[in-house]
C-alpha atoms as a PDB file:
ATOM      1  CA  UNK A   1     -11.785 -79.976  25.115  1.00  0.00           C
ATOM      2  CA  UNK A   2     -15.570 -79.487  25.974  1.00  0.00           C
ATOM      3  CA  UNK A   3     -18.110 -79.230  24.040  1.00  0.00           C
ATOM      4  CA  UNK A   4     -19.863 -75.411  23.475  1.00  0.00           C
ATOM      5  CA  UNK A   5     -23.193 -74.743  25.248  1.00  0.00           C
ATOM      6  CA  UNK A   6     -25.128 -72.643  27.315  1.00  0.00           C
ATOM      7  CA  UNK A   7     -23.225 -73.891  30.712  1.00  0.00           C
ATOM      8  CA  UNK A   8     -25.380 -73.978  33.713  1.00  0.00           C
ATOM      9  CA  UNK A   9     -24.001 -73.234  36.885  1.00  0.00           C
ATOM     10  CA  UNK A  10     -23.176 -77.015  37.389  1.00  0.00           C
ATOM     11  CA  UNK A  11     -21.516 -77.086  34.317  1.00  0.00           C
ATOM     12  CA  UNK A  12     -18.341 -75.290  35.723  1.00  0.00           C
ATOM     13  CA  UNK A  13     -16.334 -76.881  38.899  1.00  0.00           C
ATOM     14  CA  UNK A  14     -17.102 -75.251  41.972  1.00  0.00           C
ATOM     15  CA  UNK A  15     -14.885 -72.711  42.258  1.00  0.00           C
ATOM     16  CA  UNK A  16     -15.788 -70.965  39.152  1.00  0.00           C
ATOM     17  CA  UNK A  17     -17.316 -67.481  38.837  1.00  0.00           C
ATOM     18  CA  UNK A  18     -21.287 -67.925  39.442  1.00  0.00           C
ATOM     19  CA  UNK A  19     -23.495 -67.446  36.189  1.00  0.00           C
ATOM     20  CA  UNK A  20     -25.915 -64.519  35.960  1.00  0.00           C
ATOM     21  CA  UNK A  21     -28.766 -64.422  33.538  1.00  0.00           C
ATOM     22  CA  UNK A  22     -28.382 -63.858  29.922  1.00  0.00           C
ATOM     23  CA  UNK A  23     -30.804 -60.421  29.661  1.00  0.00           C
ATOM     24  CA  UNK A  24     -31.686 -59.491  26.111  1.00  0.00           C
ATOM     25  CA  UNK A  25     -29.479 -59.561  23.242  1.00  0.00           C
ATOM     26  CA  UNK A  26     -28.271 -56.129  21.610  1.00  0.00           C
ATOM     27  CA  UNK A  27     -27.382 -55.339  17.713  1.00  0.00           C
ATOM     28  CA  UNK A  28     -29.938 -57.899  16.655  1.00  0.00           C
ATOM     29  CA  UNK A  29     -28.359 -57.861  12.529  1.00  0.00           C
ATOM     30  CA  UNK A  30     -24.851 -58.601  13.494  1.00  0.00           C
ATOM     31  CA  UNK A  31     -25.633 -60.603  16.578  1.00  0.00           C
ATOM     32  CA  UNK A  32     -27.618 -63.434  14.124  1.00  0.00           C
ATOM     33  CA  UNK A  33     -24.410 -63.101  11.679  1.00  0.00           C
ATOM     34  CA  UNK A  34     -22.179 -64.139  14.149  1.00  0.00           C
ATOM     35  CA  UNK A  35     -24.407 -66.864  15.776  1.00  0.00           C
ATOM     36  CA  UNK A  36     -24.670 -68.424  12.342  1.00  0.00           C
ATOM     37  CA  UNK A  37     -21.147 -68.733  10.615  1.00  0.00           C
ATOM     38  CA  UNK A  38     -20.616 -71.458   9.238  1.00  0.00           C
ATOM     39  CA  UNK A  39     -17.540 -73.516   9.147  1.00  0.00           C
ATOM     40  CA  UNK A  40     -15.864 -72.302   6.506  1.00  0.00           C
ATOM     41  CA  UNK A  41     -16.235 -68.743   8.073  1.00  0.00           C
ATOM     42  CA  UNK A  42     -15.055 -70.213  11.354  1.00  0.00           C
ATOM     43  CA  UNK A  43     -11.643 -70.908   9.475  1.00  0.00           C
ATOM     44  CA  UNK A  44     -11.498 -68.229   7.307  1.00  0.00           C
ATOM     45  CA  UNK A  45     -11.249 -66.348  10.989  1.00  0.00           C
ATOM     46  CA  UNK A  46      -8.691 -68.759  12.190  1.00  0.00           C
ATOM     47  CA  UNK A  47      -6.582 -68.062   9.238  1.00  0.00           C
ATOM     48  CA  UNK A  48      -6.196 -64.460   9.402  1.00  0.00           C
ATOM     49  CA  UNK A  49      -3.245 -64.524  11.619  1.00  0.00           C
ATOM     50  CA  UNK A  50      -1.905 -67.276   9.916  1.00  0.00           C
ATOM     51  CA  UNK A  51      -0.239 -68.032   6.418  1.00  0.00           C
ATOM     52  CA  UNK A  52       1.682 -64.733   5.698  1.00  0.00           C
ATOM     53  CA  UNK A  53       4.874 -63.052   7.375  1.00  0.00           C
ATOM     54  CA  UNK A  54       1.947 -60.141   7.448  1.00  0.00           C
ATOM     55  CA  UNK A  55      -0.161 -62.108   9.162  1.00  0.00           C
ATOM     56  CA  UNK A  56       2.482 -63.483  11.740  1.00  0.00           C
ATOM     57  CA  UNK A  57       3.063 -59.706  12.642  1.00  0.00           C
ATOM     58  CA  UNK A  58      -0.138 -58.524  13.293  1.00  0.00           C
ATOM     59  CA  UNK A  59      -0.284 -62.220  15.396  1.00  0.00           C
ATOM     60  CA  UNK A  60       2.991 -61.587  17.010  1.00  0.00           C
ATOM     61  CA  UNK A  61       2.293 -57.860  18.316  1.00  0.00           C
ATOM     62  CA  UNK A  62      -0.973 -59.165  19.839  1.00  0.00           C
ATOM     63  CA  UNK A  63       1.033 -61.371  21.885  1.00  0.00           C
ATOM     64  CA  UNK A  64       3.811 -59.788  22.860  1.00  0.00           C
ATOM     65  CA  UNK A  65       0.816 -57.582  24.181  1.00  0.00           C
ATOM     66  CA  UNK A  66      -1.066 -60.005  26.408  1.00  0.00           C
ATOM     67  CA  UNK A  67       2.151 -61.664  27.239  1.00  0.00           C
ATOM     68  CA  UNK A  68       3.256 -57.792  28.764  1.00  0.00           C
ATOM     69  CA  UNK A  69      -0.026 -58.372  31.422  1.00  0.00           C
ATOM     70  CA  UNK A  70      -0.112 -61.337  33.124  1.00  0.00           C
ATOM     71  CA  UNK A  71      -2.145 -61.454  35.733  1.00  0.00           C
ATOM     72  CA  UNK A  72      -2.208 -64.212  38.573  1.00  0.00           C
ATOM     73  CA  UNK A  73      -5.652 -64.388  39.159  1.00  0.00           C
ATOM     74  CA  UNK A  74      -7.384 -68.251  38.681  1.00  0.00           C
ATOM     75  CA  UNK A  75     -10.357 -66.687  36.164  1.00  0.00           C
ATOM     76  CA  UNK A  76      -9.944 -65.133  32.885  1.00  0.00           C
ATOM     77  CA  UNK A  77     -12.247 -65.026  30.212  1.00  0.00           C
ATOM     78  CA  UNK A  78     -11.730 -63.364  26.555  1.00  0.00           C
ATOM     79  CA  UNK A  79     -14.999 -62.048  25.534  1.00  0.00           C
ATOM     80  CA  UNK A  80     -16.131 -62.667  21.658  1.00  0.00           C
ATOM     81  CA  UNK A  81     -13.040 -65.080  22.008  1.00  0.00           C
ATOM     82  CA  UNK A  82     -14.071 -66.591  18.076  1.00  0.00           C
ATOM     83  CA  UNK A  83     -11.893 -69.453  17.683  1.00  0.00           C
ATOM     84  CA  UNK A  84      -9.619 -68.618  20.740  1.00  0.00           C
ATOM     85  CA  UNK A  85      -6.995 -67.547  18.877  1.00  0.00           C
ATOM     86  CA  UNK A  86      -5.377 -65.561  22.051  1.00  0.00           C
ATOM     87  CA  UNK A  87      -7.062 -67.341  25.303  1.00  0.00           C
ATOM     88  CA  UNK A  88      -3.778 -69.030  25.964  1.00  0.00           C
ATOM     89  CA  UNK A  89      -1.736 -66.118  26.614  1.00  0.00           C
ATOM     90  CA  UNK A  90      -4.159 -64.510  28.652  1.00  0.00           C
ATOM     91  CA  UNK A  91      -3.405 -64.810  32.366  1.00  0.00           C
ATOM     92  CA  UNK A  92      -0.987 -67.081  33.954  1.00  0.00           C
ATOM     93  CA  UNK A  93      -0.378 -70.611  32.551  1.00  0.00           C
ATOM     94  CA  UNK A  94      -2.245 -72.377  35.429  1.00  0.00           C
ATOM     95  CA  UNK A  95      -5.466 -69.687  34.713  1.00  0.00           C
ATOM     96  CA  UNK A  96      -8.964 -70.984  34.449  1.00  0.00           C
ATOM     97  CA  UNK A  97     -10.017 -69.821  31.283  1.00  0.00           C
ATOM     98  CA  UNK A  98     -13.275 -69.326  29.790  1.00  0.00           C
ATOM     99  CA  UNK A  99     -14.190 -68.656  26.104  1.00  0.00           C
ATOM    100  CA  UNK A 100     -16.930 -66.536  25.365  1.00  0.00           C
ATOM    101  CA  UNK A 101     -18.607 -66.390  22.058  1.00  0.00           C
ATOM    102  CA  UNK A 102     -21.893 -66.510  20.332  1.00  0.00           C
ATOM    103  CA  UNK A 103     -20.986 -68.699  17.543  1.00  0.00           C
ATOM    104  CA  UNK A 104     -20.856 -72.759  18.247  1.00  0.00           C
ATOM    105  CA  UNK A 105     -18.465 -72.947  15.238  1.00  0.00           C
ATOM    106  CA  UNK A 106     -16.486 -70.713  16.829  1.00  0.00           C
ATOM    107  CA  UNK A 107     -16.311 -72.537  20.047  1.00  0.00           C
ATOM    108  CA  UNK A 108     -15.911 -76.165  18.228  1.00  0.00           C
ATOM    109  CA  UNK A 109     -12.656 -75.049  16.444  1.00  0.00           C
ATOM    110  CA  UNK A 110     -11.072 -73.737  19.805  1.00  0.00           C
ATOM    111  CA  UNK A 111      -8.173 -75.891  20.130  1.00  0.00           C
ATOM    112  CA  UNK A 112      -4.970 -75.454  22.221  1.00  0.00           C
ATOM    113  CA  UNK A 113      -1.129 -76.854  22.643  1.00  0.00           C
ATOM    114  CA  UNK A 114       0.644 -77.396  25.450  1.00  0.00           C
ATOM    115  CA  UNK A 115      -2.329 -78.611  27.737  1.00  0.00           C
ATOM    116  CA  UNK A 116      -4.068 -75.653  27.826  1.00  0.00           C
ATOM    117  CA  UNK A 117      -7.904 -75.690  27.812  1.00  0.00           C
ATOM    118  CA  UNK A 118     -11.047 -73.567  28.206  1.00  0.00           C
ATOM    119  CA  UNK A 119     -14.307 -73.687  28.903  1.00  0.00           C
ATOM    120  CA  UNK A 120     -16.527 -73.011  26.166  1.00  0.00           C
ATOM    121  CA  UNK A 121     -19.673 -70.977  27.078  1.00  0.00           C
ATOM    122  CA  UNK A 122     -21.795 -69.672  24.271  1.00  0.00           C
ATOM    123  CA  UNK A 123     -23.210 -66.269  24.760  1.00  0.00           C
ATOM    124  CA  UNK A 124     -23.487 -62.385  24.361  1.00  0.00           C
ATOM    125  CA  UNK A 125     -20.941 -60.533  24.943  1.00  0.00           C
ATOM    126  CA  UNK A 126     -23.331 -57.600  25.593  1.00  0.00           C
ATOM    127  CA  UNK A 127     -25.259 -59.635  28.086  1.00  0.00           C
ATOM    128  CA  UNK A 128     -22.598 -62.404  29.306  1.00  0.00           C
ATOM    129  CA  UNK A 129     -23.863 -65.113  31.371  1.00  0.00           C
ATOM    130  CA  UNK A 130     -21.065 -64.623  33.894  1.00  0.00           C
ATOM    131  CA  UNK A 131     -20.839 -62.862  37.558  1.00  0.00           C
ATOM    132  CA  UNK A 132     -19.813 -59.551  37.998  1.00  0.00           C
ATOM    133  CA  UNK A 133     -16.512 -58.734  39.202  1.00  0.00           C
ATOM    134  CA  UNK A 134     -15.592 -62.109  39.360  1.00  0.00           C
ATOM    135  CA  UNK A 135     -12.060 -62.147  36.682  1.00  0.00           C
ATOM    136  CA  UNK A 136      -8.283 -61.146  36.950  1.00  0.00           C
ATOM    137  CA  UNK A 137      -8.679 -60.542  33.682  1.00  0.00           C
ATOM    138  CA  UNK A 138     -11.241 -59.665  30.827  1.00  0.00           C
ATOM    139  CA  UNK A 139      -9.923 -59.356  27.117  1.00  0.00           C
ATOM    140  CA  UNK A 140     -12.010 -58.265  24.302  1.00  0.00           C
ATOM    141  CA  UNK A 141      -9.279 -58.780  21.529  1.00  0.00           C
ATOM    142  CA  UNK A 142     -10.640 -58.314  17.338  1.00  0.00           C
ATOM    143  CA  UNK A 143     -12.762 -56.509  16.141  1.00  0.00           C
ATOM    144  CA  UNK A 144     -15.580 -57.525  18.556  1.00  0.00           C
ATOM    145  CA  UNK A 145     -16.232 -53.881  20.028  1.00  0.00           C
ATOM    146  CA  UNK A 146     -16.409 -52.599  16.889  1.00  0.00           C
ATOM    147  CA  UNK A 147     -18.688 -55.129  15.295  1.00  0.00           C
ATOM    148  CA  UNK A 148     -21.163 -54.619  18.093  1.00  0.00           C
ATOM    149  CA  UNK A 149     -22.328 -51.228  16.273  1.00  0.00           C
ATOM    150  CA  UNK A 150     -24.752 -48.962  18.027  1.00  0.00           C
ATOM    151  CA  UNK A 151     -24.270 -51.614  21.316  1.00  0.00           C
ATOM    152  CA  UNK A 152     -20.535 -51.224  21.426  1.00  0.00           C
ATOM    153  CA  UNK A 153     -20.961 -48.750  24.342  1.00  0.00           C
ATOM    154  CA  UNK A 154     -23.241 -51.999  26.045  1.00  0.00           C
ATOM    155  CA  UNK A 155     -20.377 -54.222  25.194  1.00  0.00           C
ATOM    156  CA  UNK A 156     -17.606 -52.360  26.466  1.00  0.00           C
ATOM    157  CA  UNK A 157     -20.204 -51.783  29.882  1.00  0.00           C
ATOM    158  CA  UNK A 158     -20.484 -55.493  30.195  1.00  0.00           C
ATOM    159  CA  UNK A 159     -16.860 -56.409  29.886  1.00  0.00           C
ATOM    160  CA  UNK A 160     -15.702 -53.899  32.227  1.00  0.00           C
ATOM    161  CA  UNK A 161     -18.405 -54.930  35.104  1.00  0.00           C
ATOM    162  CA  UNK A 162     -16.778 -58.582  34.623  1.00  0.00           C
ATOM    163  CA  UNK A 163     -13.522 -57.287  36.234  1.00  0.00           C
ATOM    164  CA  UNK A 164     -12.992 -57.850  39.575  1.00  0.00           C
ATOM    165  CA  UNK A 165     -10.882 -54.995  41.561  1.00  0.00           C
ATOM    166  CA  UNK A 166      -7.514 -54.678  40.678  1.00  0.00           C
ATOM    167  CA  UNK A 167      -7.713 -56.874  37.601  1.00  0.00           C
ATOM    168  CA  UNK A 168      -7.257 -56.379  33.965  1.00  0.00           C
ATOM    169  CA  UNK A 169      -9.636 -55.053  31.007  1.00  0.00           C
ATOM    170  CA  UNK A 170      -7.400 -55.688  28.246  1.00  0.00           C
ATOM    171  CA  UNK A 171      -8.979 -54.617  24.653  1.00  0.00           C
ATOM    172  CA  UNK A 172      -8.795 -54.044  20.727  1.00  0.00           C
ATOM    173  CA  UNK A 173     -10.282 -50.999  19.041  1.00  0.00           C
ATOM    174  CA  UNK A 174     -10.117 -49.788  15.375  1.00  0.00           C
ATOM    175  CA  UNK A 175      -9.774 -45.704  15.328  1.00  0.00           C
ATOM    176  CA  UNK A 176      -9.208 -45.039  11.395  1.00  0.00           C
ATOM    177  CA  UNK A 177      -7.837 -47.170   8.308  1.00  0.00           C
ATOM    178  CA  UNK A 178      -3.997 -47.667   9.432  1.00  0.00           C
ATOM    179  CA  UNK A 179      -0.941 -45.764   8.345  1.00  0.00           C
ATOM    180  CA  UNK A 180       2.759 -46.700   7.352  1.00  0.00           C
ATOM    181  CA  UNK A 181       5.925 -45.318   7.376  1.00  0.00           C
ATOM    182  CA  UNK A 182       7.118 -42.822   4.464  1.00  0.00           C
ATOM    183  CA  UNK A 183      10.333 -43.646   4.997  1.00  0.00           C
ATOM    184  CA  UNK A 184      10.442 -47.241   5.374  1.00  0.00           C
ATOM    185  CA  UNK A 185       7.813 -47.564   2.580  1.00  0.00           C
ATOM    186  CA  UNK A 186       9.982 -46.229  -0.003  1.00  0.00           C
ATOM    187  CA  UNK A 187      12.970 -48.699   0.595  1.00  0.00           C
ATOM    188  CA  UNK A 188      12.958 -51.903  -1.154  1.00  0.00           C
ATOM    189  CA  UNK A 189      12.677 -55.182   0.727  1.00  0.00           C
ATOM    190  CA  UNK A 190      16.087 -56.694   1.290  1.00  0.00           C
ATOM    191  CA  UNK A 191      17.404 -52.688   1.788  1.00  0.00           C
ATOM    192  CA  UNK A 192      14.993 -52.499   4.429  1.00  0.00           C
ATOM    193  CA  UNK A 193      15.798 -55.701   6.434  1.00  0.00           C
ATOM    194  CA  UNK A 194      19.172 -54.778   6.135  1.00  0.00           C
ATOM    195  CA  UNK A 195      17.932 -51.954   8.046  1.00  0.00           C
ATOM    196  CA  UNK A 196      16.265 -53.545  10.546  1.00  0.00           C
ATOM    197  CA  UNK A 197      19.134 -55.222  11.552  1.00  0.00           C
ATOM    198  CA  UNK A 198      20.653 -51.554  13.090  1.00  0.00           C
ATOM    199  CA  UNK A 199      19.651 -49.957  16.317  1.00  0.00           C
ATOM    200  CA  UNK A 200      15.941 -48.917  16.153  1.00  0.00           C
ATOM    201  CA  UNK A 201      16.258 -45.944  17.669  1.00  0.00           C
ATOM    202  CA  UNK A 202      17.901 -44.352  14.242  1.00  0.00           C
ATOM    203  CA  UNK A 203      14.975 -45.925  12.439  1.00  0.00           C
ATOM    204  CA  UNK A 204      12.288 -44.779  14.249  1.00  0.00           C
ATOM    205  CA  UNK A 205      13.949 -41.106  14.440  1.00  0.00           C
ATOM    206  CA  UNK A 206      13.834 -41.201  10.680  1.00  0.00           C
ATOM    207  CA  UNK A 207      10.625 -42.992  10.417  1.00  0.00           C
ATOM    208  CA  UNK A 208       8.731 -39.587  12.788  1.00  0.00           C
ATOM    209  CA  UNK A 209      10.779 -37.065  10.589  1.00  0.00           C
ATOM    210  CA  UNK A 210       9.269 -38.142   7.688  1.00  0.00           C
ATOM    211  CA  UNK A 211       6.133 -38.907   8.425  1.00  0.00           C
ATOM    212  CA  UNK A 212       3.495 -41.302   7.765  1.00  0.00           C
ATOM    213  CA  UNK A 213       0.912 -42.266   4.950  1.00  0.00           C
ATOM    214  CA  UNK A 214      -2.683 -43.165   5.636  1.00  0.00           C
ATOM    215  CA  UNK A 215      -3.977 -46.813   4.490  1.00  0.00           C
ATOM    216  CA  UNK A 216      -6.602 -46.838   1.881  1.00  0.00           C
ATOM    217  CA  UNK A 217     -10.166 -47.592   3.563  1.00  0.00           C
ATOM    218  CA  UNK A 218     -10.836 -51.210   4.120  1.00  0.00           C
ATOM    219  CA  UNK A 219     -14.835 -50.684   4.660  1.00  0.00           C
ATOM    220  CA  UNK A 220     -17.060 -48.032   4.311  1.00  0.00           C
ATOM    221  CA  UNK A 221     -18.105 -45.888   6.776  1.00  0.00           C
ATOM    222  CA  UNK A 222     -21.578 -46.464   8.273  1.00  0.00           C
ATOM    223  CA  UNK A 223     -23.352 -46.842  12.215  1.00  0.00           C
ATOM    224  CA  UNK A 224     -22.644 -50.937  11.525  1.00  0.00           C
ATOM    225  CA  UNK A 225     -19.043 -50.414  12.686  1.00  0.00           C
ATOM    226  CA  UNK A 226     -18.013 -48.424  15.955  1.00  0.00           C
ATOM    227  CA  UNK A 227     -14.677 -47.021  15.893  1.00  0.00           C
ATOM    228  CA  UNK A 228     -13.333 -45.531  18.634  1.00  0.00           C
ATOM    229  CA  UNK A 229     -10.594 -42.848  19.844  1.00  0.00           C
ATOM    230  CA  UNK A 230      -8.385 -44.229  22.183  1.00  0.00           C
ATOM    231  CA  UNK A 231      -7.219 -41.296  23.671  1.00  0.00           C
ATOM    232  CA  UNK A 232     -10.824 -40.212  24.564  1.00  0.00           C
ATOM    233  CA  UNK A 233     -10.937 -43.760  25.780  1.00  0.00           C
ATOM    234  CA  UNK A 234      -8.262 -43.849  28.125  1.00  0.00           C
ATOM    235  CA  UNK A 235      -9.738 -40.822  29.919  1.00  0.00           C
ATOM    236  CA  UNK A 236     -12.657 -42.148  30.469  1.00  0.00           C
ATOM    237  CA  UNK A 237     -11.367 -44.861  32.062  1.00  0.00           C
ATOM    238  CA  UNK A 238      -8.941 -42.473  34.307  1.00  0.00           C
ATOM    239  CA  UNK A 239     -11.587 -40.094  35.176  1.00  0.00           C
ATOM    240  CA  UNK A 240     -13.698 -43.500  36.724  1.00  0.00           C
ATOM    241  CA  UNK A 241     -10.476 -44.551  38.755  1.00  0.00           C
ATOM    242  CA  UNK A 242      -8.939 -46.931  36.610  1.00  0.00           C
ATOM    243  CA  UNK A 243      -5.323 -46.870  35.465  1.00  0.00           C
ATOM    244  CA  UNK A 244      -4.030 -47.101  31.752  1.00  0.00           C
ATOM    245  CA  UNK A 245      -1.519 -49.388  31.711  1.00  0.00           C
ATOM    246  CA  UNK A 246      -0.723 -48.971  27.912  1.00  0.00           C
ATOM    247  CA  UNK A 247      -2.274 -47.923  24.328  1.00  0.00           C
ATOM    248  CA  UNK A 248      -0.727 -49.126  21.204  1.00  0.00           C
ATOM    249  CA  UNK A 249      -1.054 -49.011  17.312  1.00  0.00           C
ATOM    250  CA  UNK A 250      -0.966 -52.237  16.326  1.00  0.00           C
ATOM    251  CA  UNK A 251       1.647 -52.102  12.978  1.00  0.00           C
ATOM    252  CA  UNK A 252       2.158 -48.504  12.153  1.00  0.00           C
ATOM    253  CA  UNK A 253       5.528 -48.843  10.521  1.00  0.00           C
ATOM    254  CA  UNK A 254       5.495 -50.923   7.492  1.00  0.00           C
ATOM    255  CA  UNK A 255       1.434 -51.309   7.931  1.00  0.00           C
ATOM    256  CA  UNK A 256       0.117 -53.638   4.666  1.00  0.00           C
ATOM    257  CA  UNK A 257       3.380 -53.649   2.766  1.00  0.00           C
ATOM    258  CA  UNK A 258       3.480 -57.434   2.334  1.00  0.00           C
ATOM    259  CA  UNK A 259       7.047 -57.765   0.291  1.00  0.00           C
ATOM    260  CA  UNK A 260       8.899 -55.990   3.066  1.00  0.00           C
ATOM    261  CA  UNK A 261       7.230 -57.964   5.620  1.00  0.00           C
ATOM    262  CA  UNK A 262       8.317 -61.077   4.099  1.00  0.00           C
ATOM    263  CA  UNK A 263      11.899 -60.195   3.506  1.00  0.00           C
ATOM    264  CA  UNK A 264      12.382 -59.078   6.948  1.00  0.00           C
ATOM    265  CA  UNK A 265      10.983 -62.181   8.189  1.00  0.00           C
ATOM    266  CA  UNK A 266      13.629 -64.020   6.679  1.00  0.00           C
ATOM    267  CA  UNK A 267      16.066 -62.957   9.240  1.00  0.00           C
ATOM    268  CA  UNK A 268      15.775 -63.189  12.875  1.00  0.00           C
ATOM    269  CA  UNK A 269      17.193 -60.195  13.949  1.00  0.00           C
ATOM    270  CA  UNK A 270      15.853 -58.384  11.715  1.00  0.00           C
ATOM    271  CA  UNK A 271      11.756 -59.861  12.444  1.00  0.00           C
ATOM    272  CA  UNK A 272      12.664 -59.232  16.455  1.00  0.00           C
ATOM    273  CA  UNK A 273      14.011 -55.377  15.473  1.00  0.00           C
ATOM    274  CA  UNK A 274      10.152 -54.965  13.544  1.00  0.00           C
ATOM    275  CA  UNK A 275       8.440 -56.109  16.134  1.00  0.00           C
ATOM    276  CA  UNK A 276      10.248 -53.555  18.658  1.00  0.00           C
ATOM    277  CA  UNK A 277      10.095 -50.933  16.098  1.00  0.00           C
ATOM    278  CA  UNK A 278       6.428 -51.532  15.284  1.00  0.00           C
ATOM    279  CA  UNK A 279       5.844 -50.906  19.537  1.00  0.00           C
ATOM    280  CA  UNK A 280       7.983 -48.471  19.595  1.00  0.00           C
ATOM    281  CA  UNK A 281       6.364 -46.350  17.047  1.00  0.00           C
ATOM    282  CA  UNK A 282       2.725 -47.708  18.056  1.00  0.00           C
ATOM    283  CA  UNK A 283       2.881 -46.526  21.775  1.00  0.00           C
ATOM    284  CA  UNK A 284       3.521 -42.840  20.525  1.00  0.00           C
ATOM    285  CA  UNK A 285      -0.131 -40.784  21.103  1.00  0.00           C
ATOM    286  CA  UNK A 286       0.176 -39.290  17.122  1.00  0.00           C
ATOM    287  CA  UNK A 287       0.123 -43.375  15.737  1.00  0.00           C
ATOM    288  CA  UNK A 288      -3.326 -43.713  18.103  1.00  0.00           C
ATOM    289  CA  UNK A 289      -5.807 -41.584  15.990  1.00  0.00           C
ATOM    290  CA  UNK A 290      -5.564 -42.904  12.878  1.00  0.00           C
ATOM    291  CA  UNK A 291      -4.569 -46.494  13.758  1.00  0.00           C
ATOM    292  CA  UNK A 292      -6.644 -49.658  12.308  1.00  0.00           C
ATOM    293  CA  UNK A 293      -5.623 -51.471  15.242  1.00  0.00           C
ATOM    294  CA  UNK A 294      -4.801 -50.057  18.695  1.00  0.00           C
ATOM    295  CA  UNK A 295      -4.491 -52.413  22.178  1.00  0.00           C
ATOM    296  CA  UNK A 296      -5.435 -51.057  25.409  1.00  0.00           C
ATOM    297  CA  UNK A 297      -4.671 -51.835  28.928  1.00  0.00           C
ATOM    298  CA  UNK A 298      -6.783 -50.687  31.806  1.00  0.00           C
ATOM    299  CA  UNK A 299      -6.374 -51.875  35.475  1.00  0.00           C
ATOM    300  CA  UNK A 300      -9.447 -51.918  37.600  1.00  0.00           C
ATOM    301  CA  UNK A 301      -9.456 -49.777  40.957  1.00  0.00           C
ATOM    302  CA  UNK A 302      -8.361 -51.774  43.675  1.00  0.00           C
ATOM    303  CA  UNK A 303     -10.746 -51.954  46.463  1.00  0.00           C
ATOM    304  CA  UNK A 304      -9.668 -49.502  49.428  1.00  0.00           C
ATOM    305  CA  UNK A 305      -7.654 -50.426  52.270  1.00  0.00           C
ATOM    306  CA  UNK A 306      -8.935 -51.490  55.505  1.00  0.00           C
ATOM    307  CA  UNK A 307      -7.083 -50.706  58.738  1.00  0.00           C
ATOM    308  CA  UNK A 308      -7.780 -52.784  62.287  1.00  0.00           C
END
């Protein structure tokens, strides 16, 4: 693994995407939070997908996401990447990857299986030291958009221009505080991993009948957080040429109902049924709006054919 700095264009083999200047950093508050964590905050952010069947879930459907849009492309980089968490499913398994964050504690505890590496560059995402359209794929996956505040608009700029034509923008927005099922909330545990365990269809035809509850606020409201509508989102994308390759609400079904989580996680089927459910349910437009999670897919326009 190498060691986080500011690479300089010799820093990276040869073949790598050139490195552009660094320009002037945006949200200045949260942009010297970040740079500063400490290590304990470095693990606390490793841990949240870890520990809990909860956590696995949230984990899990992030994967299963990236893993849905590989790319073949030799250069990907994940922009705010923290403790690179997700890198290694982005792009093919023989991808250059490059992780892309302003904290060094971040980039210290990046560590991979299987033989998969990065390399670390420390930066803003708002201002990335990295060339233009030079990636087959550019994810932004957390809550790094929305952390960027009143520069989330720069930051989502800056990771689109990384793209090169025909690649991938792959990203992670928050749109409201999260919902769950009526339905499924009401069951107890084991009932409802017995359920789990029959054809989803039937569940998630009961789930929509019903309805859904909204999740109790996790922060306040204020201009220190951008949310986003992913609707709107995707049609600003399509009206500048690019094509939406999916939205989804990350979790909509059983949302923060630990116990049932748990118990379903207990049984095989019944975990791989949840996870299909939780998609199915998720790529429906109604779960978008008021999801506190929601995964995007965008493919760049592909640069028009030439004809001898």
């Amino acid at each position: 693994m190498r060691r986080p700095a500011r690479h300089s264009r010799a820093d990276l083999p040869p073949d790598s995407p050139e490195l552009a200047g660094e320009g002037t950093p945006g949200h200045r508050d949260a942009r010297d939070r970040f740079q500063n964590l400490d290590p304990y905050r470095v693990e606390r952010e490793w841990r949240r997908y870890e520990g809990t069947a909860q956590r696995d879930l949230f984990r899990d459907l992030r994967v299963r996401f990236l893993r849905r849009h590989p790319t073949a492309g030799r250069w990907v980089v994940d922009v705010g990447s923290g403790p690179g968490r997700f890198l290694p499913y982005l792009g093919s398994p023989d991808a250059q990857r490059i992780a892309l964050d302003l904290s060094v504690e971040m980039l210290r505890r990046t560590d991979f299986q299987g033989g998969i590496s990065a390399h670390l560059v420390r930066g803003d995402g708002i201002s990335p030291p990295l060339a233009r359209s030079a990636f087959a794929a550019v994810a932004v996956i957390g809550n790094a958009l929305g952390f960027a505040g009143p520069d989330a608009e720069r930051f989502l700029e800056s990771a689109e221009s990384l793209v090169r034509p025909g690649g991938l923008l792959l990203l992670e927005v928050v749109a409201g505080a999260g919902e769950r099922s009526r339905y499924l909330s009401r069951l107890a545990p084991r009932t409802l991993a017995r359920l789990l365990r029959s054809p989803i269809r039937a569940v998630q035809l009961r789930a929509d009948r019903e309805g859904f509850l909204p999740e109790p606020a996790r922060r306040p409201e204020s201009g220190e957080f951008r949310r986003f509508d992913p609707a709107g989102l995707a049609a600003q994308f399509r009206l500048r040429g690019w094509q939406v390759r999916e939205v989804v609400a990350v979790a909509p079904a059983l949302g923060a109902s630990p116990a049932a989580i748990e118990e379903a996680r207990t049984d095989p089927k019944a975990w791989t049924h949840l996870l299909e459910l939780e998609e199915l349910i998720g790529h429906s437009p109604e779960r978008w709006r008021s999801a506190a999670a929601v995964l995007l897919a965008f493919s760049a326009p592909s640069p028009p054919k030439t004809h001898d």
